[in-house]
PDB file of N, CA and C in Angstrom:
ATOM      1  N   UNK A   1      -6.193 -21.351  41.334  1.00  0.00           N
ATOM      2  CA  UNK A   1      -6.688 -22.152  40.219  1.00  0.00           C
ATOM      3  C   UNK A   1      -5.530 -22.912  39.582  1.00  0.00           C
ATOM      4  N   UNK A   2      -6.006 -23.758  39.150  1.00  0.00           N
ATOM      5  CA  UNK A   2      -4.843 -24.607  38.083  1.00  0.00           C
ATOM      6  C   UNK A   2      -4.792 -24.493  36.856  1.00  0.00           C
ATOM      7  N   UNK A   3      -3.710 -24.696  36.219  1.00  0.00           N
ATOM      8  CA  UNK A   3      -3.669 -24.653  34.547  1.00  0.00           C
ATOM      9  C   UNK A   3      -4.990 -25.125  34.202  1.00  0.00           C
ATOM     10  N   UNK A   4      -5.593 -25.756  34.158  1.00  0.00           N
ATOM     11  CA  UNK A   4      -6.229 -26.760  33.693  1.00  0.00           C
ATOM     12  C   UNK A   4      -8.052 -26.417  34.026  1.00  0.00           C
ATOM     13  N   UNK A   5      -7.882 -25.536  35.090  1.00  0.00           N
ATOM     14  CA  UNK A   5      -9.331 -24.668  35.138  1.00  0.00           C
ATOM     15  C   UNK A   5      -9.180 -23.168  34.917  1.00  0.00           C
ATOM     16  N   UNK A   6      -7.976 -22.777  34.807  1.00  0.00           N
ATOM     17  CA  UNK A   6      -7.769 -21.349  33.937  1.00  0.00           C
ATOM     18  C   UNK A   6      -8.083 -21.811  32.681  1.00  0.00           C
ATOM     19  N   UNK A   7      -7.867 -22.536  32.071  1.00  0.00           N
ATOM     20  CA  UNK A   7      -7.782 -22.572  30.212  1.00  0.00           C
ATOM     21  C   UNK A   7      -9.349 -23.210  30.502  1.00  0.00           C
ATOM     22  N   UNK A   8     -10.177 -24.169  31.327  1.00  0.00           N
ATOM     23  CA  UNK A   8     -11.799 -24.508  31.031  1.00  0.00           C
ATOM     24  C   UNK A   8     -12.401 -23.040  31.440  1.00  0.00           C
ATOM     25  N   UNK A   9     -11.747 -22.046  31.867  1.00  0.00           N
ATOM     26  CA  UNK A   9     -12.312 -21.065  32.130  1.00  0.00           C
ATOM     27  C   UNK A   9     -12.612 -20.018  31.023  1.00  0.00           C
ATOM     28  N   UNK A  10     -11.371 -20.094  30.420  1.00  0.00           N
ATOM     29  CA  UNK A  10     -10.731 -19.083  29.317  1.00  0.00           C
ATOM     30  C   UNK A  10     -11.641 -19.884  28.239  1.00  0.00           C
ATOM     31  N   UNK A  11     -11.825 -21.276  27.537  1.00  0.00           N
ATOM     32  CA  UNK A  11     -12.562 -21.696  27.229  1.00  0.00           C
ATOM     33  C   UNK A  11     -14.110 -21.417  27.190  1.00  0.00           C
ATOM     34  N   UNK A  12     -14.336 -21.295  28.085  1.00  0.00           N
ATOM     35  CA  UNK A  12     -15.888 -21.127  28.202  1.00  0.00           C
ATOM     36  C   UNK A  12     -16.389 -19.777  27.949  1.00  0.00           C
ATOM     37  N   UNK A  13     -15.623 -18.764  28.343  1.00  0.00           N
ATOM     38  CA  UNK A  13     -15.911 -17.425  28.187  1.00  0.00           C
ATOM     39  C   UNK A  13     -15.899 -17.250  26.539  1.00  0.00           C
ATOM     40  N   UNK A  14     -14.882 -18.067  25.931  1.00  0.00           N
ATOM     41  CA  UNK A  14     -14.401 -17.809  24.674  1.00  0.00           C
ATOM     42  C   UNK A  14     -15.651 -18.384  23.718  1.00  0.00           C
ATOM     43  N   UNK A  15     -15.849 -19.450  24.144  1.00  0.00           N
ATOM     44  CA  UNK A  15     -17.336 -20.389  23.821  1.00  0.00           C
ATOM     45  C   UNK A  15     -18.467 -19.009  23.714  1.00  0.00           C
ATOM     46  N   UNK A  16     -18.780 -18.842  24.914  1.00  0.00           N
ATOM     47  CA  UNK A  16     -20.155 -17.670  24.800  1.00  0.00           C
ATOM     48  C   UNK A  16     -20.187 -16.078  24.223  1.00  0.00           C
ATOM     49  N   UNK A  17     -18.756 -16.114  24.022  1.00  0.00           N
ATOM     50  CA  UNK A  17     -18.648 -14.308  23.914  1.00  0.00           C
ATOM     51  C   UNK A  17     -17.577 -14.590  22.661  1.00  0.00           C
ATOM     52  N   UNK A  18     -16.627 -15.087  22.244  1.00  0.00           N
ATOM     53  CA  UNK A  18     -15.637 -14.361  21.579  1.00  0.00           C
ATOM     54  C   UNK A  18     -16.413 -14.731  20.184  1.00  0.00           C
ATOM     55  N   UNK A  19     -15.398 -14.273  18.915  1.00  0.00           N
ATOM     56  CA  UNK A  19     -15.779 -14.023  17.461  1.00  0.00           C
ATOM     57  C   UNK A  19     -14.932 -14.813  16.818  1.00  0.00           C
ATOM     58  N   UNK A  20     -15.331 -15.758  15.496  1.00  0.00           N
ATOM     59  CA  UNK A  20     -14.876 -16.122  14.777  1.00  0.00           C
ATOM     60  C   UNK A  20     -13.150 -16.124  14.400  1.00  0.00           C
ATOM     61  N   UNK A  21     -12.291 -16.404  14.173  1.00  0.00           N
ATOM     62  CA  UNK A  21     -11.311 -15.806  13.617  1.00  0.00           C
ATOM     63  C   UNK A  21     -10.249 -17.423  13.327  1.00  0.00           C
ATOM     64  N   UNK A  22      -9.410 -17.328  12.024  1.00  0.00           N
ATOM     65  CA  UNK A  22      -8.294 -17.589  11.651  1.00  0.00           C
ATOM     66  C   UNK A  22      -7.226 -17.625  11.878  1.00  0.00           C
ATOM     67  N   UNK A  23      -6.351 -18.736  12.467  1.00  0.00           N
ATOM     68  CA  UNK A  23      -5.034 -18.367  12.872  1.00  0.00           C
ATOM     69  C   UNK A  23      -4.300 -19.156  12.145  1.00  0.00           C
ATOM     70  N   UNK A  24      -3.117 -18.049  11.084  1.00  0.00           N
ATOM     71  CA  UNK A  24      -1.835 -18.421  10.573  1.00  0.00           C
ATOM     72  C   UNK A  24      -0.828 -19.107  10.955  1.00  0.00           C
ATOM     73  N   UNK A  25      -0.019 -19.816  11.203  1.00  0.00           N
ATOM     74  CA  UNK A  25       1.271 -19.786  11.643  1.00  0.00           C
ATOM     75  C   UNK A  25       2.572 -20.641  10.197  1.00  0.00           C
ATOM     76  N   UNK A  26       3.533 -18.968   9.944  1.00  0.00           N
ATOM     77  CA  UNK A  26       4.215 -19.914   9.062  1.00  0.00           C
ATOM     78  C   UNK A  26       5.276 -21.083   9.813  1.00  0.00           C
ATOM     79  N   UNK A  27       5.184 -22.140   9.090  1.00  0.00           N
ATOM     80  CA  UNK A  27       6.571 -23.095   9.117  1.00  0.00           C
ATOM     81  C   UNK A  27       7.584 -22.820   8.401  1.00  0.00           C
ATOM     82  N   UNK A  28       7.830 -21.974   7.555  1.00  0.00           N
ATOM     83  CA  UNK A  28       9.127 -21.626   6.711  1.00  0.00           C
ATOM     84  C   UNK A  28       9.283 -20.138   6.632  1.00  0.00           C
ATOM     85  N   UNK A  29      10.452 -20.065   6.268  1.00  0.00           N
ATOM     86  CA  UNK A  29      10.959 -18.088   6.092  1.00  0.00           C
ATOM     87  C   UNK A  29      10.188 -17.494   4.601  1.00  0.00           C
ATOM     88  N   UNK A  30       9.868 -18.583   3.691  1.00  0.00           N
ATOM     89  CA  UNK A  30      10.256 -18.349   2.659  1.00  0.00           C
ATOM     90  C   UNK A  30       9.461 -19.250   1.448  1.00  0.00           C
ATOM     91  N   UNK A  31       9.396 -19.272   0.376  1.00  0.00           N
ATOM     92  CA  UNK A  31       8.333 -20.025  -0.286  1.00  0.00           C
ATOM     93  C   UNK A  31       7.444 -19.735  -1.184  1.00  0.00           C
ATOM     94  N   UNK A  32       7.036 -20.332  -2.697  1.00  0.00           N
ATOM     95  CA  UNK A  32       5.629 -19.640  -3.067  1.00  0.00           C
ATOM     96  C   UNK A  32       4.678 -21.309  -3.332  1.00  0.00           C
ATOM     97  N   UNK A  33       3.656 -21.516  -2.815  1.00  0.00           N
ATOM     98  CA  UNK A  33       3.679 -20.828  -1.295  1.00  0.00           C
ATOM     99  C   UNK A  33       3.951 -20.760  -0.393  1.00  0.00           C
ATOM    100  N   UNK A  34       4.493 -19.764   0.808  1.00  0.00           N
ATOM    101  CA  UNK A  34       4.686 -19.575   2.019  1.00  0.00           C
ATOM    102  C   UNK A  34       4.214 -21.000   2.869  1.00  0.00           C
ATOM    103  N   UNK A  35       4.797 -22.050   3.338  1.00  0.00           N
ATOM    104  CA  UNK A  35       4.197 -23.101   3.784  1.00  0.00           C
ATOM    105  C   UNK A  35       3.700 -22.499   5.366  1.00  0.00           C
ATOM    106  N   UNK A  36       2.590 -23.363   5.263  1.00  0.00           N
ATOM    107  CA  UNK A  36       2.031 -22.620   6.605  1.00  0.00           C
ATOM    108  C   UNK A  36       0.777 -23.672   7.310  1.00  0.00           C
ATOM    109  N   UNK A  37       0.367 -23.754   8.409  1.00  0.00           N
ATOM    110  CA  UNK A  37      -0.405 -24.519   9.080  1.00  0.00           C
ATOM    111  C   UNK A  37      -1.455 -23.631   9.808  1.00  0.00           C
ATOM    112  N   UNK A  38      -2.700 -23.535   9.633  1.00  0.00           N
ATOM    113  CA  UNK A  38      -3.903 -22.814   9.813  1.00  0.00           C
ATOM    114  C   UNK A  38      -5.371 -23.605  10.397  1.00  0.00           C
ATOM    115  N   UNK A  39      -5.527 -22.701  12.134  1.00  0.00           N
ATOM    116  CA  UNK A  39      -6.880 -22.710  12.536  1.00  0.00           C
ATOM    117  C   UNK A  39      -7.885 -22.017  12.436  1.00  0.00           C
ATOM    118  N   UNK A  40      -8.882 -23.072  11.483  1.00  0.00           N
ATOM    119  CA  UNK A  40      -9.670 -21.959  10.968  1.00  0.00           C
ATOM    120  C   UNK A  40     -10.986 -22.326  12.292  1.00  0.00           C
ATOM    121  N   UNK A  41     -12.063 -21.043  12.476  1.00  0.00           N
ATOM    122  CA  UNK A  41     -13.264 -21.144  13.320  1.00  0.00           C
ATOM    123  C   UNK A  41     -12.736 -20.782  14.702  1.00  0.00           C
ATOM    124  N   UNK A  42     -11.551 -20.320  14.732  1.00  0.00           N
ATOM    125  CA  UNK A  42     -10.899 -20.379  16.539  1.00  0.00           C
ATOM    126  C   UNK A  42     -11.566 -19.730  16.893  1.00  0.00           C
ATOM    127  N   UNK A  43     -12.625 -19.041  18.765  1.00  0.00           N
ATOM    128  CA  UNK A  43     -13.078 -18.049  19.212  1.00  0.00           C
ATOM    129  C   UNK A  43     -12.150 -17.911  19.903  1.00  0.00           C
ATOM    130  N   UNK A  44     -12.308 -15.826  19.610  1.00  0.00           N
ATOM    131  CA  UNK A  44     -11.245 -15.020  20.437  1.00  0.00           C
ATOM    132  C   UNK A  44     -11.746 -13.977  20.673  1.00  0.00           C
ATOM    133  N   UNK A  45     -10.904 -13.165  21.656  1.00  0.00           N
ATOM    134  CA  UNK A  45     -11.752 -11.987  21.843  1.00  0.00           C
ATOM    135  C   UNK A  45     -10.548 -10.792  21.191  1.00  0.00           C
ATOM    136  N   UNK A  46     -11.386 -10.214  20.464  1.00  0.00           N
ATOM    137  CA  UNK A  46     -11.113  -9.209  19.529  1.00  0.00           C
ATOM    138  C   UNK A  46     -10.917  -7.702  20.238  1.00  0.00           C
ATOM    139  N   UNK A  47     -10.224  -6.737  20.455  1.00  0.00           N
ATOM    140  CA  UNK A  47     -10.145  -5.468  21.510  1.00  0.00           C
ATOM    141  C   UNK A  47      -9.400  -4.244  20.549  1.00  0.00           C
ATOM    142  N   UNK A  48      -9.391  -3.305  20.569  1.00  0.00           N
ATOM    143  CA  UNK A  48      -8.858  -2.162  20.017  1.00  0.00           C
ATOM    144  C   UNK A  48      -7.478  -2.177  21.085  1.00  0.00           C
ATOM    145  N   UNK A  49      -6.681  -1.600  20.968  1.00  0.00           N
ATOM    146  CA  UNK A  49      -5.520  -1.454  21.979  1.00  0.00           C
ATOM    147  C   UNK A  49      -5.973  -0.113  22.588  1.00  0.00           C
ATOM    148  N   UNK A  50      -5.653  -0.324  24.070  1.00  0.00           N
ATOM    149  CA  UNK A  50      -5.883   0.830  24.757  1.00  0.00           C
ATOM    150  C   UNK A  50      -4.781   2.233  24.441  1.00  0.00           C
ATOM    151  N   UNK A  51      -5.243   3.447  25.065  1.00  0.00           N
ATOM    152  CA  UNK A  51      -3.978   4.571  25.018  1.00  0.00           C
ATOM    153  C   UNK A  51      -2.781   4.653  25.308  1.00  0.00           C
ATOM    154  N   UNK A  52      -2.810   3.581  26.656  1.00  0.00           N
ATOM    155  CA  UNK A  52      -1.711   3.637  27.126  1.00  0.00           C
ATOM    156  C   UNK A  52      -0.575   2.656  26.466  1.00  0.00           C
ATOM    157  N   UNK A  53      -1.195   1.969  25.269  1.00  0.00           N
ATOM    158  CA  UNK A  53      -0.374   0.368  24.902  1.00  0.00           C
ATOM    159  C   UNK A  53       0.366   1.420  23.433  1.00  0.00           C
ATOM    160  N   UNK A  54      -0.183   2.736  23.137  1.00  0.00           N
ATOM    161  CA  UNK A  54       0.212   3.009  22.358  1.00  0.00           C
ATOM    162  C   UNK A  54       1.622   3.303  22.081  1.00  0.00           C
ATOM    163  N   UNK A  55       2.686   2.687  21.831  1.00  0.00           N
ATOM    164  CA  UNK A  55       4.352   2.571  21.612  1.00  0.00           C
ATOM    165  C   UNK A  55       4.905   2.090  20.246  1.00  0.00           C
ATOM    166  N   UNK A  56       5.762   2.781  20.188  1.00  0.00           N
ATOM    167  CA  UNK A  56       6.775   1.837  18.927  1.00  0.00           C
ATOM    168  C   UNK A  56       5.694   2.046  18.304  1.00  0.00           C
ATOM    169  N   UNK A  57       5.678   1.002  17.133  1.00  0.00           N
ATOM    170  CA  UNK A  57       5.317   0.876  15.827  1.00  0.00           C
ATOM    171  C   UNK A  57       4.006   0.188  15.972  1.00  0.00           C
ATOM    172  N   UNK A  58       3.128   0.161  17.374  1.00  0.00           N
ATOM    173  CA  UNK A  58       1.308  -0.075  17.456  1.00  0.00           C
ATOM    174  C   UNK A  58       1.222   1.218  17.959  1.00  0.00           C
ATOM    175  N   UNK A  59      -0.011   1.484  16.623  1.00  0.00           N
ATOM    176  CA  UNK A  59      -0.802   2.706  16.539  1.00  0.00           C
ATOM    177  C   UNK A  59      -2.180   2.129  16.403  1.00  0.00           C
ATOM    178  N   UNK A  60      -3.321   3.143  16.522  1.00  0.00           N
ATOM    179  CA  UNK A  60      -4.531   3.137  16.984  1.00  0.00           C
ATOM    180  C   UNK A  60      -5.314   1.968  16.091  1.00  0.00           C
ATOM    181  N   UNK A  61      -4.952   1.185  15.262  1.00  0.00           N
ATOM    182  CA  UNK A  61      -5.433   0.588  14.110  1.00  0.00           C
ATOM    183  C   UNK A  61      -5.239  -1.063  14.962  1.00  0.00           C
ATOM    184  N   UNK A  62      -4.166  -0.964  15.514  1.00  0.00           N
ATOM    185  CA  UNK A  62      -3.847  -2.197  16.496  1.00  0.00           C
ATOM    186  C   UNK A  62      -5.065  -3.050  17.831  1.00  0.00           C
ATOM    187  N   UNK A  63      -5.038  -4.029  17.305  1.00  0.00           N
ATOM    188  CA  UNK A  63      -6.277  -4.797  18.331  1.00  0.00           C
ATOM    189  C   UNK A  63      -5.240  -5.835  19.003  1.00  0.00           C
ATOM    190  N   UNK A  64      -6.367  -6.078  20.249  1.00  0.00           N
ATOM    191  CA  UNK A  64      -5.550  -7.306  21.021  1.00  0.00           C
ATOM    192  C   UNK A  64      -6.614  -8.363  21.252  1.00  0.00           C
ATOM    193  N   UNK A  65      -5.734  -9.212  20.965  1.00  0.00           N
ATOM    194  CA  UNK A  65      -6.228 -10.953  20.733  1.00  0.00           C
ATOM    195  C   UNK A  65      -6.367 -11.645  21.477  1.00  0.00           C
ATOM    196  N   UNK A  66      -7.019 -12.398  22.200  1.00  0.00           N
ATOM    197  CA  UNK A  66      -6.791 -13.542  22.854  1.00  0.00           C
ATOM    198  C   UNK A  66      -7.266 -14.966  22.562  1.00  0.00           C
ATOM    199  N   UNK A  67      -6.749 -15.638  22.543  1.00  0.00           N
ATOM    200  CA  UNK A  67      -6.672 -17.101  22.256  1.00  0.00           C
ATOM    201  C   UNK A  67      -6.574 -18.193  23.262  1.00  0.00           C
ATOM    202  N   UNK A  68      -7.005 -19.084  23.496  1.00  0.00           N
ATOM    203  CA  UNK A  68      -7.205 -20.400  24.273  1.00  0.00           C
ATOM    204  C   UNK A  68      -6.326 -21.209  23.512  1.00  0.00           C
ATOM    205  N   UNK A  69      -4.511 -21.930  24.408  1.00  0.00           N
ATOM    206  CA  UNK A  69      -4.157 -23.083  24.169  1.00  0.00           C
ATOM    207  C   UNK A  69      -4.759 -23.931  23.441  1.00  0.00           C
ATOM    208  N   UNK A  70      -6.474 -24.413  23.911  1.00  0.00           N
ATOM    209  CA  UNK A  70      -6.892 -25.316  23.630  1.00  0.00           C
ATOM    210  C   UNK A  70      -7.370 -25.557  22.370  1.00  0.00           C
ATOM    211  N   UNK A  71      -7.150 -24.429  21.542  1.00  0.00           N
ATOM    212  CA  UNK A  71      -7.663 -24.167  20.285  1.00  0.00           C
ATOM    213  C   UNK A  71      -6.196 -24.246  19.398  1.00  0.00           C
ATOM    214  N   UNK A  72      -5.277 -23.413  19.677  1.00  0.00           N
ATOM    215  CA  UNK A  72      -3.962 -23.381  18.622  1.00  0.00           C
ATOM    216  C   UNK A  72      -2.863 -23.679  19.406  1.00  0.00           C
ATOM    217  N   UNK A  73      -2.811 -24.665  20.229  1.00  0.00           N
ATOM    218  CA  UNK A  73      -1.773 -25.762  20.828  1.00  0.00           C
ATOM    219  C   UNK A  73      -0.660 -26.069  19.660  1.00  0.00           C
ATOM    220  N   UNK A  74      -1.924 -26.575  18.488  1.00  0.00           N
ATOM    221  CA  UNK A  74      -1.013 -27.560  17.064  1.00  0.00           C
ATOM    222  C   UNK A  74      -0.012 -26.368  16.797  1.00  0.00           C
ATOM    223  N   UNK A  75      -0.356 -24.721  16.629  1.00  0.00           N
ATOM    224  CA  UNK A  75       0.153 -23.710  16.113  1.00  0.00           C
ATOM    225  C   UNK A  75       1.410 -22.856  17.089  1.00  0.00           C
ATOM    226  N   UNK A  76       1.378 -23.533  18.632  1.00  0.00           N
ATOM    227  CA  UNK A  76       2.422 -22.382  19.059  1.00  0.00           C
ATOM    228  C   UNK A  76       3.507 -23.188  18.990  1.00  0.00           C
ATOM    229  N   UNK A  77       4.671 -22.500  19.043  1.00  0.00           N
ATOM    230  CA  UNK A  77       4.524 -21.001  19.318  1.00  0.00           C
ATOM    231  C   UNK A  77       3.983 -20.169  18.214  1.00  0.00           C
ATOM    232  N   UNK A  78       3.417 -19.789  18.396  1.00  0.00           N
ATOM    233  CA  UNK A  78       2.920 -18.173  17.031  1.00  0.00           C
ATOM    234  C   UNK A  78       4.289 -17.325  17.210  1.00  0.00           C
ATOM    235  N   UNK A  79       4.688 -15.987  16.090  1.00  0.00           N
ATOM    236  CA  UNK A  79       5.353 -15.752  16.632  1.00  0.00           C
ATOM    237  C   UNK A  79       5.311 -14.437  15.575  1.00  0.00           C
ATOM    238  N   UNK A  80       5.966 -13.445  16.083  1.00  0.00           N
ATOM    239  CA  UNK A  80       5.729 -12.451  14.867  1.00  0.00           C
ATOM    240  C   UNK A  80       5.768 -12.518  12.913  1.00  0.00           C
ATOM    241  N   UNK A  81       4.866 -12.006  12.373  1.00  0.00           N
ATOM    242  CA  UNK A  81       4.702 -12.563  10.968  1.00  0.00           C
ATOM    243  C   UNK A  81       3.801 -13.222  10.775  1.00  0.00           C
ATOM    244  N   UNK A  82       3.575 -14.250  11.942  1.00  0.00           N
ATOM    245  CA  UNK A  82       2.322 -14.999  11.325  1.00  0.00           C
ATOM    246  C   UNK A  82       0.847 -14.031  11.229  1.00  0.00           C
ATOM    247  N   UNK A  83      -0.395 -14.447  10.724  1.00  0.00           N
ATOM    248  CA  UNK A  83      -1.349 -13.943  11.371  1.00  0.00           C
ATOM    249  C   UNK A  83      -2.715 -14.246  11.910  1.00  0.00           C
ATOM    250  N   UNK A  84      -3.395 -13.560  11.709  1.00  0.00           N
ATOM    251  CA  UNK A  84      -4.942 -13.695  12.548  1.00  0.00           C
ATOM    252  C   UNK A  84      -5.941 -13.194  11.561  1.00  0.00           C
ATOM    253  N   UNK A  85      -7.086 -13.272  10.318  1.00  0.00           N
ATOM    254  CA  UNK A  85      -7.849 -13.425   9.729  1.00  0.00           C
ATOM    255  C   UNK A  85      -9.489 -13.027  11.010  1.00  0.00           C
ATOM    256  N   UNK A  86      -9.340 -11.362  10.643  1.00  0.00           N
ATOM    257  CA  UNK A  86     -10.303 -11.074  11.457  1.00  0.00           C
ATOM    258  C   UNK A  86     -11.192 -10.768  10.750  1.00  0.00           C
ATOM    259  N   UNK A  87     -12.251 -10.837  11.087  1.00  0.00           N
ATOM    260  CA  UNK A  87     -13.461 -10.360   9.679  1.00  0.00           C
ATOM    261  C   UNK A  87     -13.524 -10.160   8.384  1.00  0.00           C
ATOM    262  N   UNK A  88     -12.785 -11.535   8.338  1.00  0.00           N
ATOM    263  CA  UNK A  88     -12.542 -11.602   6.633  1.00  0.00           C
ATOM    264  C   UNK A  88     -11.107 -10.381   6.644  1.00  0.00           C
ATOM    265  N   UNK A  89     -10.687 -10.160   7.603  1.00  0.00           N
ATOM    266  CA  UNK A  89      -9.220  -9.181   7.280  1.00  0.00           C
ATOM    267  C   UNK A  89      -7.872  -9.985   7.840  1.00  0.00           C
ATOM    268  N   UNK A  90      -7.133 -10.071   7.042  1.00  0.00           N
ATOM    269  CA  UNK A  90      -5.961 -10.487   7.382  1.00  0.00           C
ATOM    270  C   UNK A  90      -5.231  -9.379   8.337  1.00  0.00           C
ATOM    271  N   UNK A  91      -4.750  -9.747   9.440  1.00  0.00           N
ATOM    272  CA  UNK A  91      -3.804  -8.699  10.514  1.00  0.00           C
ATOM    273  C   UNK A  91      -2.739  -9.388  10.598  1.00  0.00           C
ATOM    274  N   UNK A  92      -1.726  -8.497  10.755  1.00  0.00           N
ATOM    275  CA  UNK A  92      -0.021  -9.635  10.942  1.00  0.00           C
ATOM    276  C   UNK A  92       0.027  -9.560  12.687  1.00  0.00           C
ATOM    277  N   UNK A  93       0.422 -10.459  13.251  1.00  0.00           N
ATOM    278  CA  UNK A  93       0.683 -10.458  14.455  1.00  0.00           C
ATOM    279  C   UNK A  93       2.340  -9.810  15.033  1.00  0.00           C
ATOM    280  N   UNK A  94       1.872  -9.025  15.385  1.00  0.00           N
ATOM    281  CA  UNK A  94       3.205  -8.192  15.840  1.00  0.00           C
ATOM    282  C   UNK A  94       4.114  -8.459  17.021  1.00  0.00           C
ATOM    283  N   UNK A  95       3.618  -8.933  18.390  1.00  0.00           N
ATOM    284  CA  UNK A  95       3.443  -9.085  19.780  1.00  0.00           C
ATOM    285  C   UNK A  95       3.240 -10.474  20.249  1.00  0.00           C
ATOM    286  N   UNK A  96       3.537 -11.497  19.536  1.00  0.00           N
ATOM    287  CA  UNK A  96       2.534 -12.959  20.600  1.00  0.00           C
ATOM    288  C   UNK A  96       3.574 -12.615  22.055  1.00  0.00           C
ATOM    289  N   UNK A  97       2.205 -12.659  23.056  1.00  0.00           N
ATOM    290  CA  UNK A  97       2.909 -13.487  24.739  1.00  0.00           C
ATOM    291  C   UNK A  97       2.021 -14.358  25.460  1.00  0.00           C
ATOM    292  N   UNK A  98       2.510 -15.328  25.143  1.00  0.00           N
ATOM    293  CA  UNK A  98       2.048 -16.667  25.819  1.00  0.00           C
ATOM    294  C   UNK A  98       1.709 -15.869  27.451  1.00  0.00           C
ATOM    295  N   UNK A  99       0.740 -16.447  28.190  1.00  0.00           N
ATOM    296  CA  UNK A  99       0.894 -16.316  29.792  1.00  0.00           C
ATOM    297  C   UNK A  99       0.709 -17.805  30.175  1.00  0.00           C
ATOM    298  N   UNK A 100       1.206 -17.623  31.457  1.00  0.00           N
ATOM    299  CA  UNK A 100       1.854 -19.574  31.641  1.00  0.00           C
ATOM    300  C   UNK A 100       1.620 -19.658  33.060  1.00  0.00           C
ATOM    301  N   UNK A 101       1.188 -20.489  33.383  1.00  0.00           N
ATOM    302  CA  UNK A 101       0.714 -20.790  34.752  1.00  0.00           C
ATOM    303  C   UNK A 101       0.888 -21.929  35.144  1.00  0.00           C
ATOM    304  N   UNK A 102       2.345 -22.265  36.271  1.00  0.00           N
ATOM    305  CA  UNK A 102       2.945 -23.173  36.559  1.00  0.00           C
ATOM    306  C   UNK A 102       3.623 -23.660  35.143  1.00  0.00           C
ATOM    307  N   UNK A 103       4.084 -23.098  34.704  1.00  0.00           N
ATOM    308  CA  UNK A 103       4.903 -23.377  33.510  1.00  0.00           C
ATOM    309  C   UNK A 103       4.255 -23.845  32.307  1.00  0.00           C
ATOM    310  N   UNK A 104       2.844 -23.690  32.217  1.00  0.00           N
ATOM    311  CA  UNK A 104       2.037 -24.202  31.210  1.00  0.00           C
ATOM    312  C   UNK A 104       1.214 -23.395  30.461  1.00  0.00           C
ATOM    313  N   UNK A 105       1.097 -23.176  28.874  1.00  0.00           N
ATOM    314  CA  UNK A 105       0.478 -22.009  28.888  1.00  0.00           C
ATOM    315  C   UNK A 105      -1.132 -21.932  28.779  1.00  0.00           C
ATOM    316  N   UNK A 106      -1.744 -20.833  29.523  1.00  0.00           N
ATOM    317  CA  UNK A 106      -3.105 -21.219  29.611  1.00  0.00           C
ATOM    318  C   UNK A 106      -3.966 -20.065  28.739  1.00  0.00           C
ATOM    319  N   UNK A 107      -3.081 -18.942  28.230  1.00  0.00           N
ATOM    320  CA  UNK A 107      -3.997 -17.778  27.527  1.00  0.00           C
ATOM    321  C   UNK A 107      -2.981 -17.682  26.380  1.00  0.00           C
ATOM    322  N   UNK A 108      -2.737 -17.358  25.287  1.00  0.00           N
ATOM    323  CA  UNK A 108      -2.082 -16.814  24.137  1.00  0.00           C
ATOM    324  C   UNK A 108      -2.669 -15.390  24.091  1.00  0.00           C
ATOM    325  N   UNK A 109      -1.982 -13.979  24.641  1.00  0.00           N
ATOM    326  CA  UNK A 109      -2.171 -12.779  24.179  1.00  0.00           C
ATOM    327  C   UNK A 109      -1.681 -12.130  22.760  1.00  0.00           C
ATOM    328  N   UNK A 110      -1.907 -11.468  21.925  1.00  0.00           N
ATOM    329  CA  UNK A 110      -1.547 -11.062  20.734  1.00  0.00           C
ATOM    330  C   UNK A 110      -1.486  -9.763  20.394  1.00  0.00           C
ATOM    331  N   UNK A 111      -1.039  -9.111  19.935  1.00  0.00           N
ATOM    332  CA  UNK A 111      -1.034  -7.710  19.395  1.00  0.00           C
ATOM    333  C   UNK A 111      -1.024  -7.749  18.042  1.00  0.00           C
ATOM    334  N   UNK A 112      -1.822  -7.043  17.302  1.00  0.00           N
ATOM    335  CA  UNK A 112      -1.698  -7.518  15.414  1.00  0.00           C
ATOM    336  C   UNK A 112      -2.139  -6.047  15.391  1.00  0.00           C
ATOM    337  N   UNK A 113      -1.648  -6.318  13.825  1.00  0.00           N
ATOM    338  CA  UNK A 113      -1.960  -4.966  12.787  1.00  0.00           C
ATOM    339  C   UNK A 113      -2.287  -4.945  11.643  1.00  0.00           C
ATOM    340  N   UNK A 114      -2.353  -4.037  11.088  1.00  0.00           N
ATOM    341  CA  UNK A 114      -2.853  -4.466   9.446  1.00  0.00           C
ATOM    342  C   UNK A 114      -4.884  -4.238   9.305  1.00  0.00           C
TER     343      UNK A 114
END
C-alpha cells in the first residue's frame, strides 16, 4: 500500500468507528494563556493500554490514541504535554509516535494520561 491509501484507509475506519475527541498542541513553554493551537471534532480510536504496555510511569488509567495525519497535520508534531480532550476529560499526552510509511506519516499513535 502507499502512504496515501494507508491514511484513506486509516481515514475511513476512523470515519465509521472512532469517537469524538480534542487535540491540544502547545506553541510555547510558557504563558497565561498557555498559547496553543486546537482540533476540535477529530475521530480517534480511544483503547485502555494493554498489560503488557504497563512500564514506567503508564499505569492502568492510561489509553491509547490514534489519530489520522489527515485530521492534525496543522498540529504535528504533538509532543509530550500537549493533550487530547476525551469525553469532556482532558488527558496529557505522554508518548506521541508518529508511524511513517516511506517517510511520510500515515497514523499518529499516542499514549495519554490523566
Amino acid at each position: 500500500m502507499t502512504p496515501t491509501q494507508t491514511i484513506a484507509a486509516l481515514d475511513l475506519q476512523l470515519a465509521k468507528h472512532g469517537e469524538l475527541v480534542t487535540v491540544i498542541h502547545y506553541t510555547a513553554l510558557t504563558g497565561t494563556p498557555r498559547p496553543s493551537v486546537s482540533a476540535d471534532n477529530i475521530k480517534a480510536f480511544v483503547r485502555p493500554v494493554k498489560a503488557e504496555e504497563l512500564v514506567g510511569s503508564i499505569d492502568q488509567t492510561a489509553s491509547n490514541v490514534v489519530l489520522s495525519p489527515t485530521d492534525v497535520a496543522a498540529l504535528l508534531p504533538l509532543k509530550k504535554g500537549d493533550k487530547v480532550v476525551i469525553q469532556g476529560r482532558e488527558r496529557n499526552i505522554e508518548l506521541p509516535k508518529p508511524i511513517l510509511l516511506d517517510n511520510v506519516v500515515v497514523r499518529v499513535n499516542l499514549v495519554v494520561l490523566g
